[in-house]
N, C-alpha and C. Protein backbone atom coordinates (compact mmCIF):
# COMPACT_ATOMS: atom_id res chain seq x y z
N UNK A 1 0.83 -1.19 0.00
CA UNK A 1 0.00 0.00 0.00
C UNK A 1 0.87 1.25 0.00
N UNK A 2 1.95 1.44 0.46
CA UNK A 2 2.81 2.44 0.81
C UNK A 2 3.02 2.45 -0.97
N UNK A 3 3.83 1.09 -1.38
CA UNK A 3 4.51 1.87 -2.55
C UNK A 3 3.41 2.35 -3.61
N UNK A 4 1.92 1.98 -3.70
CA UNK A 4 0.80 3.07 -4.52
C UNK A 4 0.66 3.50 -3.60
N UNK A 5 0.50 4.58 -2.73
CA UNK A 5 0.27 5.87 -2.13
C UNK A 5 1.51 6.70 -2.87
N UNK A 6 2.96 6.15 -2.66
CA UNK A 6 3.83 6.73 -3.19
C UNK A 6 3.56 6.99 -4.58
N UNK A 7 4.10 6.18 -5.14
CA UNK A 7 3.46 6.28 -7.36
C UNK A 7 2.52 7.69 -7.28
N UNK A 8 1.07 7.17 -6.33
CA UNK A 8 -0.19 8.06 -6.81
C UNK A 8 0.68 9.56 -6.33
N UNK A 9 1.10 9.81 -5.35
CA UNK A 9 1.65 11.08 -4.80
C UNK A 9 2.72 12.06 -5.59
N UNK A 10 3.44 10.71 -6.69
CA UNK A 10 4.50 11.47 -7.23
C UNK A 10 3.69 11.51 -8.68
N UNK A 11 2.58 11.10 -9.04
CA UNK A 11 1.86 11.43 -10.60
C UNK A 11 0.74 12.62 -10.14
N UNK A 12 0.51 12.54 -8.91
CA UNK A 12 -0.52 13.71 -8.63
C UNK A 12 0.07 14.87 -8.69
N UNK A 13 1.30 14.87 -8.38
CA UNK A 13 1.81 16.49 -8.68
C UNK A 13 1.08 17.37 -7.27
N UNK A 14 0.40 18.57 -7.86
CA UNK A 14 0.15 19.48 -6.96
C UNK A 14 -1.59 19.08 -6.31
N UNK A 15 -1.88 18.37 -7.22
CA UNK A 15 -3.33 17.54 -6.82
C UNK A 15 -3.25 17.01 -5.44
N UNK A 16 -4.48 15.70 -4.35
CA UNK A 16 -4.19 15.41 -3.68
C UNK A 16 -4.18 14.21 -4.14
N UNK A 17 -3.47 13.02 -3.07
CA UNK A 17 -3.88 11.88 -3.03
C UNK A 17 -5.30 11.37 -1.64
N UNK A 18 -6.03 10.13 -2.20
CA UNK A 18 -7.28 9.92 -1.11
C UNK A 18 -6.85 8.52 -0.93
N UNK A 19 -6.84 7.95 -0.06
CA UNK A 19 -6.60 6.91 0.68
C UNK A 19 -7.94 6.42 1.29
N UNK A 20 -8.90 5.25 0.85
CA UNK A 20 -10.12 4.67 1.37
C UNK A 20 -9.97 3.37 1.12
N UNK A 21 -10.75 3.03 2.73
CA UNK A 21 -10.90 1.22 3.06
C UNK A 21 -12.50 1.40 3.29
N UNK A 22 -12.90 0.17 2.40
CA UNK A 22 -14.11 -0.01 2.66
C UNK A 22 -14.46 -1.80 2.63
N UNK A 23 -15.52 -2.33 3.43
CA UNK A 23 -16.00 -3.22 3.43
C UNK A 23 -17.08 -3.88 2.10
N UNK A 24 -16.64 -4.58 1.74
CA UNK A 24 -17.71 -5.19 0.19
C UNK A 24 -17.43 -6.54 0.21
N UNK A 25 -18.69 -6.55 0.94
CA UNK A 25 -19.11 -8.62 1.04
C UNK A 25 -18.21 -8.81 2.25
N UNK A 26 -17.36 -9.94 1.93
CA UNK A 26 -15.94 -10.68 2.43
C UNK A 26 -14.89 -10.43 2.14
N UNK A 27 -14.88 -9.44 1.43
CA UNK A 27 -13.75 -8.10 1.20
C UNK A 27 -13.57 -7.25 1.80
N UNK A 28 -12.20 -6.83 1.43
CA UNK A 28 -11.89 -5.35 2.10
C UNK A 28 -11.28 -4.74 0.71
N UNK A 29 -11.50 -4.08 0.59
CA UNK A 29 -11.75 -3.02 -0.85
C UNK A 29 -10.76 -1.71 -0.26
N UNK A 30 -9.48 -1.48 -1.01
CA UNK A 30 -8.85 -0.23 -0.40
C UNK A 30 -8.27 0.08 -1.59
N UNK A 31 -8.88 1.04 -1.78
CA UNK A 31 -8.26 2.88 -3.15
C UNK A 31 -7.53 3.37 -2.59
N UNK A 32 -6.05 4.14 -3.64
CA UNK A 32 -5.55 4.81 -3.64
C UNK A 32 -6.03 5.74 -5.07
N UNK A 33 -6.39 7.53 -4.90
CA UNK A 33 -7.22 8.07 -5.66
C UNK A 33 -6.13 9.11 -5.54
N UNK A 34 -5.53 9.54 -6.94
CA UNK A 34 -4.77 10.75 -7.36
C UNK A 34 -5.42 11.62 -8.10
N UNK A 35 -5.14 12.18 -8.64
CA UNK A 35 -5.21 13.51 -9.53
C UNK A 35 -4.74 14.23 -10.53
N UNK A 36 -3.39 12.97 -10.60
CA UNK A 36 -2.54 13.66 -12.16
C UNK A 36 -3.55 13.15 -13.28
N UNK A 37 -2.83 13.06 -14.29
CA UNK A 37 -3.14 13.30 -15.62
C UNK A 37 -3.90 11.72 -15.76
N UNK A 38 -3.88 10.65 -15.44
CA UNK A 38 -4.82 9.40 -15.59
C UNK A 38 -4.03 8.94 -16.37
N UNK A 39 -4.56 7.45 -16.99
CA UNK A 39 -4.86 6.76 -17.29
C UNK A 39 -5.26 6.40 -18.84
N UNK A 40 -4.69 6.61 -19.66
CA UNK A 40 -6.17 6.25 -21.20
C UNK A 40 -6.65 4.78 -21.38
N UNK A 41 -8.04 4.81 -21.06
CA UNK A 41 -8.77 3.43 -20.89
C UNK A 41 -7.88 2.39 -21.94
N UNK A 42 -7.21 2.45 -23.25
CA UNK A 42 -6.75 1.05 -23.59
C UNK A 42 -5.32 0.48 -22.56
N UNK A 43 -5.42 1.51 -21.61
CA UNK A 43 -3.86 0.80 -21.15
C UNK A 43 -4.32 0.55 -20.00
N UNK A 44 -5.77 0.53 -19.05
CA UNK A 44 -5.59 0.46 -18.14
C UNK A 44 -5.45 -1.16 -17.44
N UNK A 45 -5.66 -1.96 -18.14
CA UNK A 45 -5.15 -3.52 -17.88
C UNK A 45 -3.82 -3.58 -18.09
N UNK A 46 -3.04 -2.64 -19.05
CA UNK A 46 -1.81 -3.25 -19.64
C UNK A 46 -0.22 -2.68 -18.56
N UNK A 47 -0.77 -2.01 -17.70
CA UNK A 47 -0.42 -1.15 -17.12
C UNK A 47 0.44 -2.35 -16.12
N UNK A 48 -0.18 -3.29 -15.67
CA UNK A 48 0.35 -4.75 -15.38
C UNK A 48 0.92 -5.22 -16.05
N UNK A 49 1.60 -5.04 -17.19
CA UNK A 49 2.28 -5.95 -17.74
C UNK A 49 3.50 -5.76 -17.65
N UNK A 50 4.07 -6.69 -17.53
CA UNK A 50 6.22 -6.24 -17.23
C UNK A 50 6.43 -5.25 -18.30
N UNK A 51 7.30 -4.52 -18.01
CA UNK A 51 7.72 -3.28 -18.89
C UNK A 51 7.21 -2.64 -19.48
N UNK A 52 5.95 -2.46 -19.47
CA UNK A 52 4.90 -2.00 -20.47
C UNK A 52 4.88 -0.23 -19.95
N UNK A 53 5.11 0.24 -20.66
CA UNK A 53 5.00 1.99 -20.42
C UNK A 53 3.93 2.47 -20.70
N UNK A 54 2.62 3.27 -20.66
CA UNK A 54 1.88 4.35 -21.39
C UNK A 54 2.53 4.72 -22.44
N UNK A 55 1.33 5.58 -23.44
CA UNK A 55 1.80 5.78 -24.33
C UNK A 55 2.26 7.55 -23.69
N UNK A 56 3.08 8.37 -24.55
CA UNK A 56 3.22 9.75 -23.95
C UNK A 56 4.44 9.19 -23.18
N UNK A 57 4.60 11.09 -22.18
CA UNK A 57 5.40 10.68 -21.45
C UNK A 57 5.38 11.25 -20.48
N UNK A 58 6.40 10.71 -19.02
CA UNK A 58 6.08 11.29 -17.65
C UNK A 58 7.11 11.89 -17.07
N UNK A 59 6.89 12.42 -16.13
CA UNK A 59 8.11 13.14 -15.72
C UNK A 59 8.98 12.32 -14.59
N UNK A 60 8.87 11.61 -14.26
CA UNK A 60 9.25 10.66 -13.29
C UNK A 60 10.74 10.13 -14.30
N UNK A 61 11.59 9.70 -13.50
CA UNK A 61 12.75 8.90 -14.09
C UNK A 61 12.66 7.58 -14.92
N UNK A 62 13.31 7.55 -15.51
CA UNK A 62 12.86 5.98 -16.10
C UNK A 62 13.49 5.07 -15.27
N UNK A 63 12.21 3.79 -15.47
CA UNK A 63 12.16 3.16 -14.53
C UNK A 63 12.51 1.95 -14.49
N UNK A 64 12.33 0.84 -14.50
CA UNK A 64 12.40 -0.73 -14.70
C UNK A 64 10.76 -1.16 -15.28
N UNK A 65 10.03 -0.43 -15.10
CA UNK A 65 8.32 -0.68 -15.14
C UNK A 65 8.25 -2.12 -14.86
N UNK A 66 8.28 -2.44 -13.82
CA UNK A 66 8.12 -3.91 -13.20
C UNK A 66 6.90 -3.84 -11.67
N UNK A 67 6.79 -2.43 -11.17
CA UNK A 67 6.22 -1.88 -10.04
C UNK A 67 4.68 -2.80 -9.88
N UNK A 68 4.27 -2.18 -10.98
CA UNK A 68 2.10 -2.77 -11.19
C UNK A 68 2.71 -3.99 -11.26
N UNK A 69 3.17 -5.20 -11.95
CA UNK A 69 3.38 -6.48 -11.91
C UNK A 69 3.42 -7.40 -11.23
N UNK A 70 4.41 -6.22 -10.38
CA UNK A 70 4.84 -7.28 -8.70
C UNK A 70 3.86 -6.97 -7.73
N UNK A 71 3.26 -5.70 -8.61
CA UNK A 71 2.16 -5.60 -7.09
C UNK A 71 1.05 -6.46 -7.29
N UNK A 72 0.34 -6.76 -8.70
CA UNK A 72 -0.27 -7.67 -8.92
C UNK A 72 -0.28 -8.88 -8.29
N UNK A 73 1.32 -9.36 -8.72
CA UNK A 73 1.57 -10.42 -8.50
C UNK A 73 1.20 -10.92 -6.64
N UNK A 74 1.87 -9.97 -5.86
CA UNK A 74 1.60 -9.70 -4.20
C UNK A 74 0.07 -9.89 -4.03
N UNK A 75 -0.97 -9.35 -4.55
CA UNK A 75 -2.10 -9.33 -4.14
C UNK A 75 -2.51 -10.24 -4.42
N UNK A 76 -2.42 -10.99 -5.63
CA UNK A 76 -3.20 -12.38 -6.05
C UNK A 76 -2.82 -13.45 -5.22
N UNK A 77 -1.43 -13.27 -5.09
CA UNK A 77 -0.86 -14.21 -3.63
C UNK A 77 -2.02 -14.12 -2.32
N UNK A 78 -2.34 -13.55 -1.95
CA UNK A 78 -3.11 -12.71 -0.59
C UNK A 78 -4.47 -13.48 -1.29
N UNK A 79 -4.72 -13.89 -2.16
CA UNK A 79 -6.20 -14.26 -2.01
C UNK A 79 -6.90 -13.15 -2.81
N UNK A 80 -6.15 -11.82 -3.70
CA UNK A 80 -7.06 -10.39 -3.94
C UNK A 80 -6.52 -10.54 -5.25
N UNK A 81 -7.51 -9.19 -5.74
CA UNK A 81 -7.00 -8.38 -6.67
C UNK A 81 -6.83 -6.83 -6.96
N UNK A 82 -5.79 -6.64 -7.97
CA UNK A 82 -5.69 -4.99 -8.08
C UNK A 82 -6.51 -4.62 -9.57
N UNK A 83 -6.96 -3.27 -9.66
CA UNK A 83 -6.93 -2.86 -10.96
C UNK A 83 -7.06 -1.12 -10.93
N UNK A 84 -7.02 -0.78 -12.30
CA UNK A 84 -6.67 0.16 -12.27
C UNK A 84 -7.91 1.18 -13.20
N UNK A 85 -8.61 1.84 -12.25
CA UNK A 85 -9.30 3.15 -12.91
C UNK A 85 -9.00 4.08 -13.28
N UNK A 86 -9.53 5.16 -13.93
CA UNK A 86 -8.67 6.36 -14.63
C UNK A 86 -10.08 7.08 -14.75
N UNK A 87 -9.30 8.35 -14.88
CA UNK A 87 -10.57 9.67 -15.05
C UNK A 87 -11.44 9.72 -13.86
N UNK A 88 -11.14 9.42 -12.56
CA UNK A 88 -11.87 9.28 -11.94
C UNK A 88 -11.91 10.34 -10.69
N UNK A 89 -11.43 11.66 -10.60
CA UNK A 89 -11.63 12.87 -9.88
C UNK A 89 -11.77 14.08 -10.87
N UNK A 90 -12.47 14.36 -10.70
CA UNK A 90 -12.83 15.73 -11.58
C UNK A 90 -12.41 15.21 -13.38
N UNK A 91 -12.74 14.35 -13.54
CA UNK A 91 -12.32 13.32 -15.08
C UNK A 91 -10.88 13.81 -15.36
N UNK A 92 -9.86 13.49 -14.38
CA UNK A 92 -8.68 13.09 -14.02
C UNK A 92 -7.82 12.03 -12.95
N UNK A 93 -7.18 11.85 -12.81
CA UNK A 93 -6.86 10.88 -11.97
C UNK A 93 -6.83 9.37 -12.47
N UNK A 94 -5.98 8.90 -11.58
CA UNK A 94 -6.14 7.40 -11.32
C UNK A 94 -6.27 7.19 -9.72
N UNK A 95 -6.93 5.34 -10.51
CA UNK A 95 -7.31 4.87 -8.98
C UNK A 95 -6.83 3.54 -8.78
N UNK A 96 -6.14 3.27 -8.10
CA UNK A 96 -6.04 2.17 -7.73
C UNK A 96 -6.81 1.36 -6.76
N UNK A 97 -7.42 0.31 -6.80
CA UNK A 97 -8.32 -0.26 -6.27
C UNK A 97 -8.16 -2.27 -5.85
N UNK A 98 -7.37 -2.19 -4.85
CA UNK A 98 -6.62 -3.60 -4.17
C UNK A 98 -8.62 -4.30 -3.47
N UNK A 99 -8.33 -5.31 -3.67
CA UNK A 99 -9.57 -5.97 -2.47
C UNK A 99 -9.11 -7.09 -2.48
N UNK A 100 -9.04 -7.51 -1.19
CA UNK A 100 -8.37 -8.72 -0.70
C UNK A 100 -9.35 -9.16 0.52
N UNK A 101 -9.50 -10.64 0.72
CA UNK A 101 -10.30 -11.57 1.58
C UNK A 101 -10.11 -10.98 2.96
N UNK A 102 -11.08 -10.68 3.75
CA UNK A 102 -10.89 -10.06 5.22
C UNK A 102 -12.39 -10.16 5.96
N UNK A 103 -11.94 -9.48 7.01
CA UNK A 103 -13.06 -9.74 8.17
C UNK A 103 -13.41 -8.41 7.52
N UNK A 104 -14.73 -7.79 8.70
CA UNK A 104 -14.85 -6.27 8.64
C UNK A 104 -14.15 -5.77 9.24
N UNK A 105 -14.19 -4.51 8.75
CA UNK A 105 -13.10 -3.39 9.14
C UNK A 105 -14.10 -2.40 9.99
N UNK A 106 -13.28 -1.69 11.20
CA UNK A 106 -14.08 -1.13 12.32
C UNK A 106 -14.58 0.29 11.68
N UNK A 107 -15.99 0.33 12.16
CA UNK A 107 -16.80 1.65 11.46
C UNK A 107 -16.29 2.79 11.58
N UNK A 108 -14.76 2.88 12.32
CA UNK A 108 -14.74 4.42 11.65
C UNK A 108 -13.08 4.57 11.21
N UNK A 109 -13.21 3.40 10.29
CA UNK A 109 -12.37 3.51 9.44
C UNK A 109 -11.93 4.20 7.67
């Protein structure tokens, strides 16, 4: 969770990042919600794939693009899954959205 809070914090720029846990079913459902520039819906599955870049470009360093993969990979281990929304604050942003097998989470979380 730390390293998407981080990612979302350094693509949000001057935007914020939102951090939410919520309960769904026998899940626990937890977003990380930025504000930079998003996502374009054909990449948002591909975005998981080893080395796979967006198209365009970012200001961030180049990287290994292995980050979404392994995080994938981590969550499916856990019993969950990740994926990835876009356009989704003021029709900007991305979202990352982990839900993994759990009890409930206390109501004023």
């Amino acid at each position: 969770m730390f390293n998407l809070a981080d990612k979302a914090h350094k693509y949000a720029g001057e935007g914020e990042v939102v951090i939410h846990a919520r309960n769904q079913g026998d899940q626990v459902a937890i977003s990380v919600t930025d504000e930079g520039p998003g996502i374009k819906p054909a990449d948002l599955e591909r975005v998981f794939d080893k080395f796979y870049r967006c198209g365009g470009t970012d200001r961030l360093k180049p990287r290994t693009r292995l980050g979404l993969s392994i995080r994938r990979v981590l969550v499916q281990a856990m019993g969950g899954t990740i994926e990835a929304q876009s356009r989704s604050v003021r029709r900007r942003g991305t979202r990352m959205v982990v839900r993994l097998p759990g009890g409930k989470l206390p109501a004023e979380v």
